[in-house]
PDB file of N, CA and C in Angstrom:
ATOM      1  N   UNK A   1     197.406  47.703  95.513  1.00  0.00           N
ATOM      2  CA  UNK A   1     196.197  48.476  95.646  1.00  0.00           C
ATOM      3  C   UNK A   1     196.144  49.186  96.987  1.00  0.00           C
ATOM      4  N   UNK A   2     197.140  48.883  98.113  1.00  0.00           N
ATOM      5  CA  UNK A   2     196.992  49.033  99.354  1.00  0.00           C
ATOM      6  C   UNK A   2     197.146  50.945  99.188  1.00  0.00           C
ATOM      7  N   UNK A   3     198.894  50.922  98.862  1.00  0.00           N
ATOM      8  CA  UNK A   3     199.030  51.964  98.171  1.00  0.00           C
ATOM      9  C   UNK A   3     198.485  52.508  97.357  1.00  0.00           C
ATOM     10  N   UNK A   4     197.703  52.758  96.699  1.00  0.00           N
ATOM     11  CA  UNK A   4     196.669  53.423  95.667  1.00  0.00           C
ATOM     12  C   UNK A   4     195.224  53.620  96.704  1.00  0.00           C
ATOM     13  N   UNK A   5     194.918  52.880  97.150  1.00  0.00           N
ATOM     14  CA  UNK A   5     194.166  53.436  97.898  1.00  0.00           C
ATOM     15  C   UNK A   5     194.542  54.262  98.811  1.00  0.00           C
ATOM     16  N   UNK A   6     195.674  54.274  99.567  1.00  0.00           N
ATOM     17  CA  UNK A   6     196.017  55.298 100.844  1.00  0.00           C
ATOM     18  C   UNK A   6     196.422  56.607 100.822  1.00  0.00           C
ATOM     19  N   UNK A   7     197.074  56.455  99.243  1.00  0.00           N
ATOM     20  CA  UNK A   7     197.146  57.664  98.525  1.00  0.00           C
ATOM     21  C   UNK A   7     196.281  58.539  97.519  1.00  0.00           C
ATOM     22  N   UNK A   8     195.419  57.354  96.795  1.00  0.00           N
ATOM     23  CA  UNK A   8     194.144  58.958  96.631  1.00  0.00           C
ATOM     24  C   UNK A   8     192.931  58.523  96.630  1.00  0.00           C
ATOM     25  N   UNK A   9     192.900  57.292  97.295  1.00  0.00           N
ATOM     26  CA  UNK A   9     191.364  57.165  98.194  1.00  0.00           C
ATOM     27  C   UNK A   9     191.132  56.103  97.671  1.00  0.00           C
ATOM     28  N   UNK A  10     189.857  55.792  97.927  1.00  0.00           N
ATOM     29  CA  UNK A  10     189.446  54.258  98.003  1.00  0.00           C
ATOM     30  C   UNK A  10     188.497  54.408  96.647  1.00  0.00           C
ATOM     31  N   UNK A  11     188.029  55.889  96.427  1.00  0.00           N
ATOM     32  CA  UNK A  11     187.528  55.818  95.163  1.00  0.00           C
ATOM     33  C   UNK A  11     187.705  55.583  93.700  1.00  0.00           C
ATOM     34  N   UNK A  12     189.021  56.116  93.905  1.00  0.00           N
ATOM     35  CA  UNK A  12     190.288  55.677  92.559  1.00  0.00           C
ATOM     36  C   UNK A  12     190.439  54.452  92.911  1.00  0.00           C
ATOM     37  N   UNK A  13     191.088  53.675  94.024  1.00  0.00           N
ATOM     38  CA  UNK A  13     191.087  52.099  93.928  1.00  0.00           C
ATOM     39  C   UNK A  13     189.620  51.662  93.058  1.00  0.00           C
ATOM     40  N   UNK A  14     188.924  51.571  93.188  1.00  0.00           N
ATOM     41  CA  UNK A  14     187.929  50.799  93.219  1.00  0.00           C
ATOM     42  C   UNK A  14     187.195  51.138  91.713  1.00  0.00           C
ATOM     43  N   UNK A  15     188.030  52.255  91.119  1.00  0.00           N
ATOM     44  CA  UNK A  15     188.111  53.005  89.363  1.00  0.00           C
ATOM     45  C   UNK A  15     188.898  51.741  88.771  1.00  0.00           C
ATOM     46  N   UNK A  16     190.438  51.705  89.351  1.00  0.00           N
ATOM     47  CA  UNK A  16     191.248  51.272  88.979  1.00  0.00           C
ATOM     48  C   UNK A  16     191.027  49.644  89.185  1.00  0.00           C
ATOM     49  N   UNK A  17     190.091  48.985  89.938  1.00  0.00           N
ATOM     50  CA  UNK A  17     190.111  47.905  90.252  1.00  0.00           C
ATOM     51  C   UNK A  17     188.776  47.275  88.612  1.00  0.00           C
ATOM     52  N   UNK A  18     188.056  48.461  88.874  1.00  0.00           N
ATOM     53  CA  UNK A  18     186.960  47.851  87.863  1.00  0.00           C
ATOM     54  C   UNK A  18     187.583  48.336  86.188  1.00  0.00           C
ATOM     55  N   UNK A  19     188.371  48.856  85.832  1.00  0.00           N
ATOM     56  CA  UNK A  19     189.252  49.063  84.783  1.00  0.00           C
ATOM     57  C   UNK A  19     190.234  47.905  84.613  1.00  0.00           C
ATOM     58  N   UNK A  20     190.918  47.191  85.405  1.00  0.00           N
ATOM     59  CA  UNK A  20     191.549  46.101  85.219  1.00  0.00           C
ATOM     60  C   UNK A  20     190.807  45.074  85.053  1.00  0.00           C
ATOM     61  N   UNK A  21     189.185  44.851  85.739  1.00  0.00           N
ATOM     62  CA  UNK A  21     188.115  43.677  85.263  1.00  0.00           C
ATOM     63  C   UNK A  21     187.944  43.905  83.937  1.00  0.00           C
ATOM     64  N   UNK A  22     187.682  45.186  83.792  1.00  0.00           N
ATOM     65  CA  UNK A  22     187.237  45.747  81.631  1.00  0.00           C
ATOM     66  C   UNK A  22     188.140  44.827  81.235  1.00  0.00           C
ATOM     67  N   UNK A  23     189.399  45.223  81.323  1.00  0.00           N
ATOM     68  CA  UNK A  23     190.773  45.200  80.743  1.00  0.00           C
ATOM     69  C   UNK A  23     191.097  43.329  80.578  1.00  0.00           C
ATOM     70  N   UNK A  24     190.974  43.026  81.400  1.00  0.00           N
ATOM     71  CA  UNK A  24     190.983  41.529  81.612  1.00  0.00           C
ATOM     72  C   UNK A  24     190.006  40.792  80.760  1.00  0.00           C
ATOM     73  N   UNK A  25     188.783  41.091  81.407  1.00  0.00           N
ATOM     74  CA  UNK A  25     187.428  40.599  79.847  1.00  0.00           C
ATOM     75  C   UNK A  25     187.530  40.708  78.998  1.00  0.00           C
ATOM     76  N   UNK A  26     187.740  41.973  78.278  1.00  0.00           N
ATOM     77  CA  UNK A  26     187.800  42.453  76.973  1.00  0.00           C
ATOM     78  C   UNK A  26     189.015  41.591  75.963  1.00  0.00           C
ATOM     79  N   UNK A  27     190.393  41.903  77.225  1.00  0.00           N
ATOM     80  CA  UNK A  27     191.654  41.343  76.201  1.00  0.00           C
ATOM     81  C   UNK A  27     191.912  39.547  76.257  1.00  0.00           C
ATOM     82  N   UNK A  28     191.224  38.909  77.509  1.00  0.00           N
ATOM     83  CA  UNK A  28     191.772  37.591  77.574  1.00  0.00           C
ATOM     84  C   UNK A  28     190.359  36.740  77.451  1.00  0.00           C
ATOM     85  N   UNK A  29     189.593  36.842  78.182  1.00  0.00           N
ATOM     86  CA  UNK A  29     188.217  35.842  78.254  1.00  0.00           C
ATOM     87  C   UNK A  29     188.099  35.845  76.619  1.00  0.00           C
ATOM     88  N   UNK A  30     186.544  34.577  76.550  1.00  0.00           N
ATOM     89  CA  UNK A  30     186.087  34.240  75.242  1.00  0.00           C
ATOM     90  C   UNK A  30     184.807  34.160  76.205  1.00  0.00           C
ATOM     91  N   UNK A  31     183.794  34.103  75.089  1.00  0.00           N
ATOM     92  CA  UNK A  31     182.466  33.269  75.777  1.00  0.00           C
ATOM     93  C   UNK A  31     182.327  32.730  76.141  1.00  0.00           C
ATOM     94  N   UNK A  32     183.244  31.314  75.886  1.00  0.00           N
ATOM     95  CA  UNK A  32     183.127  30.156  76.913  1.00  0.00           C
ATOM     96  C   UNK A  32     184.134  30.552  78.602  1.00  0.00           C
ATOM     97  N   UNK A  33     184.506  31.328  78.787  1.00  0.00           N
ATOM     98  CA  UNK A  33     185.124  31.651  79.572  1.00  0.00           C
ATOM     99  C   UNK A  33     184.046  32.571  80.877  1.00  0.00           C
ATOM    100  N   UNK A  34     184.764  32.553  82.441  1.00  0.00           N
ATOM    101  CA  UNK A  34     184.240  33.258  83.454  1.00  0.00           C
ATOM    102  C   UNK A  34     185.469  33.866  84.018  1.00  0.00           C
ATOM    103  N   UNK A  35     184.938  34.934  84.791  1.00  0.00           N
ATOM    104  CA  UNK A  35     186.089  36.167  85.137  1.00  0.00           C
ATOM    105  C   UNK A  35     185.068  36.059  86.557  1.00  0.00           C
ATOM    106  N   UNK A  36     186.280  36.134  87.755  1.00  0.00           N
ATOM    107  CA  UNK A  36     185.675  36.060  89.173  1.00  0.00           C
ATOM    108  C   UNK A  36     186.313  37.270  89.867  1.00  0.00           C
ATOM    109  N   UNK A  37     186.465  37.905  90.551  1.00  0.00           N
ATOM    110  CA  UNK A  37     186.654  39.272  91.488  1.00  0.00           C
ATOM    111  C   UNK A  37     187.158  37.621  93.140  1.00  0.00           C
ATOM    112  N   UNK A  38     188.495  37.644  93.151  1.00  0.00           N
ATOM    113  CA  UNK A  38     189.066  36.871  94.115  1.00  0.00           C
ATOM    114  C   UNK A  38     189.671  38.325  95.178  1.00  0.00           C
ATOM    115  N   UNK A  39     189.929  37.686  96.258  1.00  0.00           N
ATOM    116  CA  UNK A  39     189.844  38.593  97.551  1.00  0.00           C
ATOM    117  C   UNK A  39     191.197  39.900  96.956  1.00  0.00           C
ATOM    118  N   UNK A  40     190.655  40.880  97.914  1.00  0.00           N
ATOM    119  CA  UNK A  40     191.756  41.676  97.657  1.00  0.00           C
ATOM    120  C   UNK A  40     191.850  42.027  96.108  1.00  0.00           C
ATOM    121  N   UNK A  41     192.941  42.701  95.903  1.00  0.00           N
ATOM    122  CA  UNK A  41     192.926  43.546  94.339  1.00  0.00           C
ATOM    123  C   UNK A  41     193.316  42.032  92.886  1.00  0.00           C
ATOM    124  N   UNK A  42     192.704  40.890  93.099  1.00  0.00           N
ATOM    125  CA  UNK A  42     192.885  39.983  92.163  1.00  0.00           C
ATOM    126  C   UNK A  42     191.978  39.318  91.780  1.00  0.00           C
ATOM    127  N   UNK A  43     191.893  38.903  90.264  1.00  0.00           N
ATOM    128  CA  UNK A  43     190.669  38.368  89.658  1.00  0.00           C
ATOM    129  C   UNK A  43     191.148  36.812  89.216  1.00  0.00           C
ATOM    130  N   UNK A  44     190.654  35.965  89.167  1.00  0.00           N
ATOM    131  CA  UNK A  44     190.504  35.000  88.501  1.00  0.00           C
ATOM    132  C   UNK A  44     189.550  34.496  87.409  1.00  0.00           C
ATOM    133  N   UNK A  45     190.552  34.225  86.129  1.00  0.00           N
ATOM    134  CA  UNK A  45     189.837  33.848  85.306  1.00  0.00           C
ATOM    135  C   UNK A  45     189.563  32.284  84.690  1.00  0.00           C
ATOM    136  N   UNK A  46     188.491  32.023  84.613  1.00  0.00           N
ATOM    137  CA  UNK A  46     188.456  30.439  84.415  1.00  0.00           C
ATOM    138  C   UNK A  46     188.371  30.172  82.331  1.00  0.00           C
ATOM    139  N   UNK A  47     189.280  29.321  81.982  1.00  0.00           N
ATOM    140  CA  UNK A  47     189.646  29.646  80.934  1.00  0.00           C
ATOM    141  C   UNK A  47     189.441  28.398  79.869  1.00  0.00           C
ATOM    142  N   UNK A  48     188.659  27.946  79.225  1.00  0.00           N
ATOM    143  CA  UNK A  48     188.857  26.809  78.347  1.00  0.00           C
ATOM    144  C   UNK A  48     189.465  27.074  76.920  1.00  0.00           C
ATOM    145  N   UNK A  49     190.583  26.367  77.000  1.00  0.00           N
ATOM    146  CA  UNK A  49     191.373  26.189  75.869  1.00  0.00           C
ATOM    147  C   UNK A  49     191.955  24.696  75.142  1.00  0.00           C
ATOM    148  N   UNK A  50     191.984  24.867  74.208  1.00  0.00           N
ATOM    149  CA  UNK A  50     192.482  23.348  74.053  1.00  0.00           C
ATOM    150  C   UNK A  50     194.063  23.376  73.657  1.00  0.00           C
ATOM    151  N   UNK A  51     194.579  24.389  73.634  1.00  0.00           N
ATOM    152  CA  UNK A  51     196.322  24.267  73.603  1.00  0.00           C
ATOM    153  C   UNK A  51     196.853  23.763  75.306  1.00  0.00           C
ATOM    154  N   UNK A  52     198.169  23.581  74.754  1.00  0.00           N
ATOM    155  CA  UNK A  52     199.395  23.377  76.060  1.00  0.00           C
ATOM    156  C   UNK A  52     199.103  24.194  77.362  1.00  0.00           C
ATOM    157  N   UNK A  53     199.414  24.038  78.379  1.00  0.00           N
ATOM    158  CA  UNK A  53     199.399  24.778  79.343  1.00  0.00           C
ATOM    159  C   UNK A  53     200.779  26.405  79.014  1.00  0.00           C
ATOM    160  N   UNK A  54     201.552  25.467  78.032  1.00  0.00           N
ATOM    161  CA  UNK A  54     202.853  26.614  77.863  1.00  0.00           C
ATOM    162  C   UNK A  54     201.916  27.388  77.064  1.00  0.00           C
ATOM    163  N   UNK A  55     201.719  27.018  75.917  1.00  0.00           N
ATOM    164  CA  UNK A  55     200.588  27.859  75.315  1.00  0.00           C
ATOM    165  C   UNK A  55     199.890  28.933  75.535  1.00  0.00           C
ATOM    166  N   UNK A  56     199.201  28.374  76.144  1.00  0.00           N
ATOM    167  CA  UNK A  56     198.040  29.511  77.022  1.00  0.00           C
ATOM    168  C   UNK A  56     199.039  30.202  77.926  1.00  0.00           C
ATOM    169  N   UNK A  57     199.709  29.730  78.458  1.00  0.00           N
ATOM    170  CA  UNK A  57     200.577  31.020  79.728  1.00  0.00           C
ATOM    171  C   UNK A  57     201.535  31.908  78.521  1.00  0.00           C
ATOM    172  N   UNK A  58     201.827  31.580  77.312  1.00  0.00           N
ATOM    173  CA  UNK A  58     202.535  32.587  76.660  1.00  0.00           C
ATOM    174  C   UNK A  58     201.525  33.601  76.493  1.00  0.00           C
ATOM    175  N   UNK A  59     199.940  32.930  75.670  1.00  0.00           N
ATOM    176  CA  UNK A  59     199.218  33.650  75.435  1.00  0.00           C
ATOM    177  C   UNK A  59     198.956  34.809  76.349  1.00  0.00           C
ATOM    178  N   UNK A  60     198.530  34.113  77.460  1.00  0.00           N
ATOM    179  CA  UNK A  60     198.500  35.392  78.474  1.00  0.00           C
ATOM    180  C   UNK A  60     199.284  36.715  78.546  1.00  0.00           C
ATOM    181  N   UNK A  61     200.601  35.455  78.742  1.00  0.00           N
ATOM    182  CA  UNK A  61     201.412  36.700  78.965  1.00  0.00           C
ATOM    183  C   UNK A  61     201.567  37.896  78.343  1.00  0.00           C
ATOM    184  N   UNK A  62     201.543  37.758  76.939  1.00  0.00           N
ATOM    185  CA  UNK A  62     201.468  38.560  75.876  1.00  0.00           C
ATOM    186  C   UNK A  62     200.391  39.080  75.975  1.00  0.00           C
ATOM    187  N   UNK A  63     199.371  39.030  76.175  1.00  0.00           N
ATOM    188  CA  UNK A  63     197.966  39.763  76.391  1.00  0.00           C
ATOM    189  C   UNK A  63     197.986  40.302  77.471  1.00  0.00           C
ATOM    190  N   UNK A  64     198.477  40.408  78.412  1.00  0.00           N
ATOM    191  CA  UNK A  64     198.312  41.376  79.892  1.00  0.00           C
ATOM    192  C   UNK A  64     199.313  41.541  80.551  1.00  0.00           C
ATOM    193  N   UNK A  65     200.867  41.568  80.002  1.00  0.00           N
ATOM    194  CA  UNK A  65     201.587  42.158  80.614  1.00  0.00           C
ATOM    195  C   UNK A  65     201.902  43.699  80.425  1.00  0.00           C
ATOM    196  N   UNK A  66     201.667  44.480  79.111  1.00  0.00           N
ATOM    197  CA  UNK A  66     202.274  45.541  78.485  1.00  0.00           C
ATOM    198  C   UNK A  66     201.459  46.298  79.714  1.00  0.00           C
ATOM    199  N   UNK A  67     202.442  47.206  80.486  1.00  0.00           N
ATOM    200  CA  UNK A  67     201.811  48.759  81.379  1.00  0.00           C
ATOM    201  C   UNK A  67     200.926  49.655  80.320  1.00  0.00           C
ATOM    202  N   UNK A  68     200.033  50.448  80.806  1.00  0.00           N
ATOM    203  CA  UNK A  68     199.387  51.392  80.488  1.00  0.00           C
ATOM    204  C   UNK A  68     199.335  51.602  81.288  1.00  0.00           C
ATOM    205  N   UNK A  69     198.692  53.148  81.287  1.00  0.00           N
ATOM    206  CA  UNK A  69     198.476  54.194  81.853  1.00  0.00           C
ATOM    207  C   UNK A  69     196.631  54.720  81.346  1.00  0.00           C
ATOM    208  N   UNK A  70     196.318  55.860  82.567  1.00  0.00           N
ATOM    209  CA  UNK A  70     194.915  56.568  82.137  1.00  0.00           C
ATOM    210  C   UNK A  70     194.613  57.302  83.407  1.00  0.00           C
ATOM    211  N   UNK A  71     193.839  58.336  82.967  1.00  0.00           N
ATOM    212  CA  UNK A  71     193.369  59.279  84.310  1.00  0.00           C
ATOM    213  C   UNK A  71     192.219  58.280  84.585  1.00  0.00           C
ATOM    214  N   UNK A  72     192.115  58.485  86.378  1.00  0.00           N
ATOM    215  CA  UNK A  72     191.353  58.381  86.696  1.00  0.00           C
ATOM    216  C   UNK A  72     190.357  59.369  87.656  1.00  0.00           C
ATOM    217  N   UNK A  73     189.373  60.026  87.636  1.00  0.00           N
ATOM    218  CA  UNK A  73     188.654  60.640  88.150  1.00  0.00           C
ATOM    219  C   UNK A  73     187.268  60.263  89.179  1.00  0.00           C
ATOM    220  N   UNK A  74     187.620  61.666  90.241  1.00  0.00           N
ATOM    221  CA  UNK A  74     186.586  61.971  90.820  1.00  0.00           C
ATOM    222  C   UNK A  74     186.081  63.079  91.198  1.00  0.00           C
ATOM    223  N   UNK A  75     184.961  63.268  92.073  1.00  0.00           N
ATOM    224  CA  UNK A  75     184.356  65.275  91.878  1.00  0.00           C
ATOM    225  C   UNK A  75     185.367  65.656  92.028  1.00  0.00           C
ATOM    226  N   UNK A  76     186.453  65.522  92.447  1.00  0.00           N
ATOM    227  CA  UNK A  76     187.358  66.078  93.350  1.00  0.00           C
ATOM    228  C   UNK A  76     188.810  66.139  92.718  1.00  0.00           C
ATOM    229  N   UNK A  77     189.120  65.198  92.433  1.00  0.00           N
ATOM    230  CA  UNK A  77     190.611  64.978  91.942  1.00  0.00           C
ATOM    231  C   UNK A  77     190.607  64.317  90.827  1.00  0.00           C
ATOM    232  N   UNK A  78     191.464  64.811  89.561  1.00  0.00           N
ATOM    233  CA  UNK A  78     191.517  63.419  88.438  1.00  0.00           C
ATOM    234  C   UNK A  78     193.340  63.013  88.661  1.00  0.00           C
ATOM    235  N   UNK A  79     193.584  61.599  88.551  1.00  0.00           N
ATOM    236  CA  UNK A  79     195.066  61.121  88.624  1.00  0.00           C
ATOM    237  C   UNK A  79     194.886  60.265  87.291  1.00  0.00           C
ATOM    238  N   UNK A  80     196.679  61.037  86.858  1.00  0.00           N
ATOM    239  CA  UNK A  80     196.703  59.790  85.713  1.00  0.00           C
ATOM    240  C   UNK A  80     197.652  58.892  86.558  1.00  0.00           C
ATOM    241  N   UNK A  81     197.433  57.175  86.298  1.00  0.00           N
ATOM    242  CA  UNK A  81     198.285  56.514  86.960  1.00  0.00           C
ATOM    243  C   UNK A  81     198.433  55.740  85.978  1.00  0.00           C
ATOM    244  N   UNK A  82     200.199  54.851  86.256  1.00  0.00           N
ATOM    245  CA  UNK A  82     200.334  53.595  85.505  1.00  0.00           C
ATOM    246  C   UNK A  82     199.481  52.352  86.057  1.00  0.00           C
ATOM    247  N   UNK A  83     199.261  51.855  85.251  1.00  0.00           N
ATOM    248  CA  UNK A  83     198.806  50.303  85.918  1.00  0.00           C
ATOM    249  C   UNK A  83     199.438  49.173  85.614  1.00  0.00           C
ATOM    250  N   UNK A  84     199.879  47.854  85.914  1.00  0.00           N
ATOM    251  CA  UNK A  84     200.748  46.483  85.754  1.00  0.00           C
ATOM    252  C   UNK A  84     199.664  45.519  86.097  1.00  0.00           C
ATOM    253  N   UNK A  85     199.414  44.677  85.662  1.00  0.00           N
ATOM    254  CA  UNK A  85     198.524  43.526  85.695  1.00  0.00           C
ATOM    255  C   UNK A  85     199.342  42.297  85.384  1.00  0.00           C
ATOM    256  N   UNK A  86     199.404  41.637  86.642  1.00  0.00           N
ATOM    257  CA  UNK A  86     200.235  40.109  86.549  1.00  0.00           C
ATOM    258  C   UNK A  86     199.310  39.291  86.628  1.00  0.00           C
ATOM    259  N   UNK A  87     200.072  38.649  85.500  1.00  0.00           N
ATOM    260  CA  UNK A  87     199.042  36.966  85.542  1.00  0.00           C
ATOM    261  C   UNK A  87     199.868  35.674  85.514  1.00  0.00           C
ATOM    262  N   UNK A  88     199.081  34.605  85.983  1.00  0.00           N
ATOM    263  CA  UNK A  88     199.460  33.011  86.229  1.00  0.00           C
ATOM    264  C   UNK A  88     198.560  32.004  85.516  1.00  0.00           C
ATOM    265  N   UNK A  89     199.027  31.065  85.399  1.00  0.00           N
ATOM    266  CA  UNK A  89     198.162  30.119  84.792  1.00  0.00           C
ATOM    267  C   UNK A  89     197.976  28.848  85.010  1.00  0.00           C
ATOM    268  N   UNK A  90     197.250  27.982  85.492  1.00  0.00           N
ATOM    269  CA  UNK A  90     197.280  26.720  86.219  1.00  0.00           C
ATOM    270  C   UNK A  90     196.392  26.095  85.682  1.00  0.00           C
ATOM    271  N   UNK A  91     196.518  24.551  85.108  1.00  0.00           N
ATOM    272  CA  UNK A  91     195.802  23.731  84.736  1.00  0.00           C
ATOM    273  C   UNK A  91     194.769  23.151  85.976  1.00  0.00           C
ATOM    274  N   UNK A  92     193.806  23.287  85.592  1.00  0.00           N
ATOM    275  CA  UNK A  92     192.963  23.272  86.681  1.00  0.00           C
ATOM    276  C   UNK A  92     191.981  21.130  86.641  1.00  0.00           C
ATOM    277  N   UNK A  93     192.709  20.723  85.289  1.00  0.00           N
ATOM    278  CA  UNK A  93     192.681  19.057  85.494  1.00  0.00           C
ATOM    279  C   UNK A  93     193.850  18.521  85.875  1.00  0.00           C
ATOM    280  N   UNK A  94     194.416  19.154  86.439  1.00  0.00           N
ATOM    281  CA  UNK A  94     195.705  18.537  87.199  1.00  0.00           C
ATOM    282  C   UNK A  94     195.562  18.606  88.749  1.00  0.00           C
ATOM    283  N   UNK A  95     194.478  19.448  89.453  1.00  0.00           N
ATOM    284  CA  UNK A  95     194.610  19.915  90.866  1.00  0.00           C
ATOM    285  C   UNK A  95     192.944  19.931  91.003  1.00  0.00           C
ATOM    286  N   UNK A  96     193.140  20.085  92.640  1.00  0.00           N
ATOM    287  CA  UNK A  96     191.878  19.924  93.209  1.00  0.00           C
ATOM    288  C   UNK A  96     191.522  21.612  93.287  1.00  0.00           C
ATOM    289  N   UNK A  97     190.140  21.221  94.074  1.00  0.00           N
ATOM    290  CA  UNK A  97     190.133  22.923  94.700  1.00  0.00           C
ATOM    291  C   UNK A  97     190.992  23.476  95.684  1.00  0.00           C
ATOM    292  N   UNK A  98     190.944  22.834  96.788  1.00  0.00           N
ATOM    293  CA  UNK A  98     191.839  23.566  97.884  1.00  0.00           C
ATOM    294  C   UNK A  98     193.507  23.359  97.101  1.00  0.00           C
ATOM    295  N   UNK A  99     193.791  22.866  96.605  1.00  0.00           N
ATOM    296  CA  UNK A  99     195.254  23.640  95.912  1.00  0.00           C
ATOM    297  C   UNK A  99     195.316  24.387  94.866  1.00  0.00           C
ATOM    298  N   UNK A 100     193.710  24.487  94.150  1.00  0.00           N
ATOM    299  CA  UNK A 100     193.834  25.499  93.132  1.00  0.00           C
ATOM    300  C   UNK A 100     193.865  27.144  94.385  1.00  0.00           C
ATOM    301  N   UNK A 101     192.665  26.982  95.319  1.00  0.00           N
ATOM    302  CA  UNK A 101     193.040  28.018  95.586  1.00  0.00           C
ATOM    303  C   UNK A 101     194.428  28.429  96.164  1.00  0.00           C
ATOM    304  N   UNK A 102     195.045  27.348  97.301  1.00  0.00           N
ATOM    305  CA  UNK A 102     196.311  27.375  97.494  1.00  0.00           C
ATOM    306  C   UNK A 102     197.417  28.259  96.379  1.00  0.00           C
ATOM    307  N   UNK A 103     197.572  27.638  95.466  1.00  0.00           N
ATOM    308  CA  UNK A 103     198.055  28.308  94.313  1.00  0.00           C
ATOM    309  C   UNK A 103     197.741  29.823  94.142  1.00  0.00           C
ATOM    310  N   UNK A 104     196.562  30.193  94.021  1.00  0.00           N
ATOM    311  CA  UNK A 104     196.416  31.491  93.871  1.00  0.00           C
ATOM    312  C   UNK A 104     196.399  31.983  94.940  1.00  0.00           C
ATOM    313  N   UNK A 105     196.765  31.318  95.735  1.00  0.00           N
ATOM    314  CA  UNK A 105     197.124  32.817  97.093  1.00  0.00           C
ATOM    315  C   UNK A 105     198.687  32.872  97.084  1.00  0.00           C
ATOM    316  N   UNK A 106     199.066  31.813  96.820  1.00  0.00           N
ATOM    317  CA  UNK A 106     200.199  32.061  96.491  1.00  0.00           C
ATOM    318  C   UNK A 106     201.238  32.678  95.642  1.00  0.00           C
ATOM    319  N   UNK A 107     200.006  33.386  94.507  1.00  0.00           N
ATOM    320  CA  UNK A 107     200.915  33.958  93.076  1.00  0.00           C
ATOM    321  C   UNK A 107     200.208  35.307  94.085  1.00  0.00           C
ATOM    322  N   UNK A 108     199.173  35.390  94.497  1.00  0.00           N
ATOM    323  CA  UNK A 108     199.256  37.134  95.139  1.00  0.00           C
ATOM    324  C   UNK A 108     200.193  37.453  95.852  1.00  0.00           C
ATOM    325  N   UNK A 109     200.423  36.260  96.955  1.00  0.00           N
ATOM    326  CA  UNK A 109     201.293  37.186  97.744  1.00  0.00           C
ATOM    327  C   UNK A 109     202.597  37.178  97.129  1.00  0.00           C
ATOM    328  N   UNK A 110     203.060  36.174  95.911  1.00  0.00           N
ATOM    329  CA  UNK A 110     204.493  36.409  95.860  1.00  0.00           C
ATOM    330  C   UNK A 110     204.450  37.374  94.619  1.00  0.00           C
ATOM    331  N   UNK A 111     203.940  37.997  93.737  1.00  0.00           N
ATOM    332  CA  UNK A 111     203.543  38.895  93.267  1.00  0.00           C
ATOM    333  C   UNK A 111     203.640  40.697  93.758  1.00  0.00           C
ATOM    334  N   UNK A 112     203.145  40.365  94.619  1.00  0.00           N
ATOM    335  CA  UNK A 112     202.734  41.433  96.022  1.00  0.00           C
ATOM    336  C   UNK A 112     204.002  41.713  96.612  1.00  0.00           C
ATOM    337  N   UNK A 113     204.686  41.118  96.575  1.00  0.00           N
ATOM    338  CA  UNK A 113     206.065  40.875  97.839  1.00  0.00           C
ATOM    339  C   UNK A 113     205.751  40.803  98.801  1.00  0.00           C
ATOM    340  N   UNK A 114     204.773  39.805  99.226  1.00  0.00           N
ATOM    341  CA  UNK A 114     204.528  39.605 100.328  1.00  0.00           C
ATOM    342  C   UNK A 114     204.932  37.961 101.269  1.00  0.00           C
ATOM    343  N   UNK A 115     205.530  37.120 100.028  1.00  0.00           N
ATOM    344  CA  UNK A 115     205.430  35.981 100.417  1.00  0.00           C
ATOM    345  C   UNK A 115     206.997  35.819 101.404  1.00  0.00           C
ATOM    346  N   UNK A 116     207.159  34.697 102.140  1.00  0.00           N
ATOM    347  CA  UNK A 116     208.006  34.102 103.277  1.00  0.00           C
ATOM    348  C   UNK A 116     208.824  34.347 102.146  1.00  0.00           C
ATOM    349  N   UNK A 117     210.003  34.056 102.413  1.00  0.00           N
ATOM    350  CA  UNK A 117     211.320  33.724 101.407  1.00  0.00           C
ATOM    351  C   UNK A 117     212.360  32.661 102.655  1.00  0.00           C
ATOM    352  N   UNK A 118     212.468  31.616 102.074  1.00  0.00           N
ATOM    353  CA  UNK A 118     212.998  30.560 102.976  1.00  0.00           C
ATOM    354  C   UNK A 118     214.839  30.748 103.151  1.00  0.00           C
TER     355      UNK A 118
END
């Protein structure tokens, strides 16, 4: 998002940021489910299921990996851009909080290419 914002503004980020929340609600949540806006360009979704943990991470996967594309507009400029949406999945009765979040800072930054590499 760093890039997308620096290149056609913070207004398209923030198009493109609330198009991936649609996108996320619409294709993965249920009712019993919550969708959170986590720091930076990543959401977390809290998910009750009663399958496998493999399960549900296939499910996902298959539900929010395929790229699309779409213009996005403002007064000023319309861009069509691709978009990629990565997701993870963590049993959340196996871990506390501070390693759930641990965990998810950890799929951003290594996601991101941002993480150490030992």
């Amino acid at each position: 998002m760093q890039l997308t914002n620096a290149r056609f503004g913070e207004a398209i980020g923030n198009q493109v940021m609330l198009f991936c929340s649609q996108h996320i609600a619409t294709t993965v949540t249920r009712a019993s489910d919550s969708l959170f806006r986590w720091s930076g360009p990543a959401f977390v979704a809290i998910l009750e299921r009663p399958e496998s943990e493999l399960a549900v991470n296939g499910e996902i996967q298959r539900l929010i990996s395929t790229p699309f594309s779409r213009f996005f507009e403002t007064s000023s400029r319309s861009v069509y851009l691709p978009v990629k949406v990565t997701a993870g999945v963590i049993p959340l009765y196996e871990t506390n909080f501070a390693e759930a979040c641990a965990h998810v800072e950890r799929f951003i930054l290594t996601t991101s290419g941002q993480a150490q590499t030992a």
